[in-house]
Protein backbone atom coordinates (compact mmCIF):
# COMPACT_ATOMS: atom_id res chain seq x y z
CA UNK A 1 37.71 -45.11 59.87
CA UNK A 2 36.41 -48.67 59.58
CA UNK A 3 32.77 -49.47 60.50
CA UNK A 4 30.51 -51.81 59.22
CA UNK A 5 26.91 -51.39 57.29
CA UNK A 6 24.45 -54.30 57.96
CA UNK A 7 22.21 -52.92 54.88
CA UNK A 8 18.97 -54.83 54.06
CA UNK A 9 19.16 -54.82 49.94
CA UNK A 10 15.16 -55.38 49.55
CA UNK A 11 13.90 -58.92 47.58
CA UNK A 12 16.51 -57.84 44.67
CA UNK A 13 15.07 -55.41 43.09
CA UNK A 14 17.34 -52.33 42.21
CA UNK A 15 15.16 -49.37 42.28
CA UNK A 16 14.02 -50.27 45.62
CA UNK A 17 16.96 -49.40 47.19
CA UNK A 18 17.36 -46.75 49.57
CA UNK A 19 19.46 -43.67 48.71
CA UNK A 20 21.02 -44.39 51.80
CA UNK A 21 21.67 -47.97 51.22
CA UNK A 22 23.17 -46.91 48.10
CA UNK A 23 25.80 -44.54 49.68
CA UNK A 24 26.87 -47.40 51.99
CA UNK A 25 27.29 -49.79 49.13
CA UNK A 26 29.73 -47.10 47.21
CA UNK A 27 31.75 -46.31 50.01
CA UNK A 28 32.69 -49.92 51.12
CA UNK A 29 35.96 -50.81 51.11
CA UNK A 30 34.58 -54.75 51.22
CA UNK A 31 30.70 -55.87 50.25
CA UNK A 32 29.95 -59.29 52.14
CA UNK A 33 26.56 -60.25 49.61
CA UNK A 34 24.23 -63.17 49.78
CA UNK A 35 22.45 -64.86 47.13
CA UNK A 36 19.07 -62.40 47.46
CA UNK A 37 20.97 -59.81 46.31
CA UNK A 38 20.98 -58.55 42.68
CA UNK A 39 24.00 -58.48 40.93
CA UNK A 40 23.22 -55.27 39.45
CA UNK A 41 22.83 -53.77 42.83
CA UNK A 42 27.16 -54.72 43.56
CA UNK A 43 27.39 -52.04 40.10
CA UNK A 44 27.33 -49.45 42.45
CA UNK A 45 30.92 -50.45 44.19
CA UNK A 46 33.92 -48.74 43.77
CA UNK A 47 36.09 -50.67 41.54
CA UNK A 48 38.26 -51.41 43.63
CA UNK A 49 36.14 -52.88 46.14
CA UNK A 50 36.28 -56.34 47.19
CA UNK A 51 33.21 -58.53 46.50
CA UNK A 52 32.53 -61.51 49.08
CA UNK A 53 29.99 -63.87 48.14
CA UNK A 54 28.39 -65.68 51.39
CA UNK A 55 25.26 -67.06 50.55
CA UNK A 56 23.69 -69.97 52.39
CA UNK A 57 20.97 -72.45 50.98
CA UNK A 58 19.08 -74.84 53.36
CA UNK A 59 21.31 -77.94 53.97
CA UNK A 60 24.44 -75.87 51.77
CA UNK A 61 26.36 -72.92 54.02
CA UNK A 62 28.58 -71.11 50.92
CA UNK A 63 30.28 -69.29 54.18
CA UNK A 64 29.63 -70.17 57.81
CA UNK A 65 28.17 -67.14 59.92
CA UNK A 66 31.33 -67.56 62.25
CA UNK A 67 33.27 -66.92 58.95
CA UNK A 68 31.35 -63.79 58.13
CA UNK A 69 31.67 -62.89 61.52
CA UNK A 70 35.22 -63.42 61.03
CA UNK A 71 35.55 -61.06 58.57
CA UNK A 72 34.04 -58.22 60.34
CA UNK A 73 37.21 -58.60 62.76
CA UNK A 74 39.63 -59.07 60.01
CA UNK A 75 38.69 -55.73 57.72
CA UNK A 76 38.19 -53.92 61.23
CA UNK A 77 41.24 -54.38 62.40
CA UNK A 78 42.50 -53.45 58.74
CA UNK A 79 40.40 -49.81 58.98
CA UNK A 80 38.13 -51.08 55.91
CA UNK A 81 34.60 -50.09 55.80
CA UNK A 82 32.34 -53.17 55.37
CA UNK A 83 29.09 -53.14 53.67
CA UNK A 84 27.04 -56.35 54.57
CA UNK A 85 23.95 -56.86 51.61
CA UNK A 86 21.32 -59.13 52.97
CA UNK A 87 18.42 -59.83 50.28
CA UNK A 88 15.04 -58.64 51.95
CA UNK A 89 15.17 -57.50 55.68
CA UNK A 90 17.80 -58.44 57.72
CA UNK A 91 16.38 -58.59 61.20
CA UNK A 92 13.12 -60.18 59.45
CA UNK A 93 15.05 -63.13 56.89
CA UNK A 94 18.50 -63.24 57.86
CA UNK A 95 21.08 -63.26 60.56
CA UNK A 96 21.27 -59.78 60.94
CA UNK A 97 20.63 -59.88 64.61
CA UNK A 98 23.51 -62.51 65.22
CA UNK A 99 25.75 -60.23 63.20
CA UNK A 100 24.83 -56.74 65.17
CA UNK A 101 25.83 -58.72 68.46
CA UNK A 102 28.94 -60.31 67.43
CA UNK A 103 30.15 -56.58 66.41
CA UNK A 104 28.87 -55.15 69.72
CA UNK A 105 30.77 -57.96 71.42
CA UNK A 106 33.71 -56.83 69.82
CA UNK A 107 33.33 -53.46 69.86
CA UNK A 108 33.15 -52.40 65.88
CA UNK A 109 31.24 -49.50 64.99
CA UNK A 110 28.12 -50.49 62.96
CA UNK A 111 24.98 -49.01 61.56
CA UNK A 112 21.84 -50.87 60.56
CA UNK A 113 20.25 -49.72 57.42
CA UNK A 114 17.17 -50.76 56.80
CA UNK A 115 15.12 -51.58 53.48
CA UNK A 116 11.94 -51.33 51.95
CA UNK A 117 10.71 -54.74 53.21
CA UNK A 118 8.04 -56.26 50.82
CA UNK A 119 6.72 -58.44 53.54
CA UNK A 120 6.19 -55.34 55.67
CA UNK A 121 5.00 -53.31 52.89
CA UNK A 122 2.76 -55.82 51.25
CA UNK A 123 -0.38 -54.63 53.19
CA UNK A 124 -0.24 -51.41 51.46
């Protein structure tokens, strides 16, 4: 059954993880990853999973959001389970906001997964 992960993978670090961020990562049929995330962390696909690099600097979008966006339809429609990796927090650095609303607009099945956040955390 396709659905889609938005998982935060922490500032890179691998033991940070979350057990369940882990499970999400092996199971996906397709990893959408941006460039916060440690390559080490992608070791825990399947093999034959299919590894999407969408990173975005400043003034230099990799992949457009409407792209990514894009691809949540595409691998939907094909009954893939997506895992999106977003370095740190989603909701806090990224566009994971933008992306839970485009899949409620279209009516995939997603879970957040959140992450040990750093910037949340650092207070401790």
């Amino acid at each position: 059954m396709a659905k889609v992960y938005l998982v935060g993978a922490d500032p890179g670090d691998e033991d940070l993880l979350t057990i369940k961020a882990i499970k999400c990562i092996q199971k996906a049929d397709v990893i959408l990853y941006d460039r916060f995330v440690n390559k080490e962390i992608l070791q825990h696909a399947k093999q034959d999973c299919d590894l999407i690099y969408c990173g975005k600097l400043a003034n230099y979008h990799t992949m457009k959001q409407e792209t990514i966006n894009h691809f949540f339809i595409k691998y939907d429609k094909r009954g893939k389970i997506v895992t999106r990796l977003e370095g740190g927090d989603p909701y806090i650095f990224c566009r994971g906001g933008d992306e839970a609303e485009a899949l409620a607009i279209h009516q995939i099945p997603f879970e957040i997964v959140s992450d040990i956040t750093l910037g949340v955390a650092a207070s401790a």
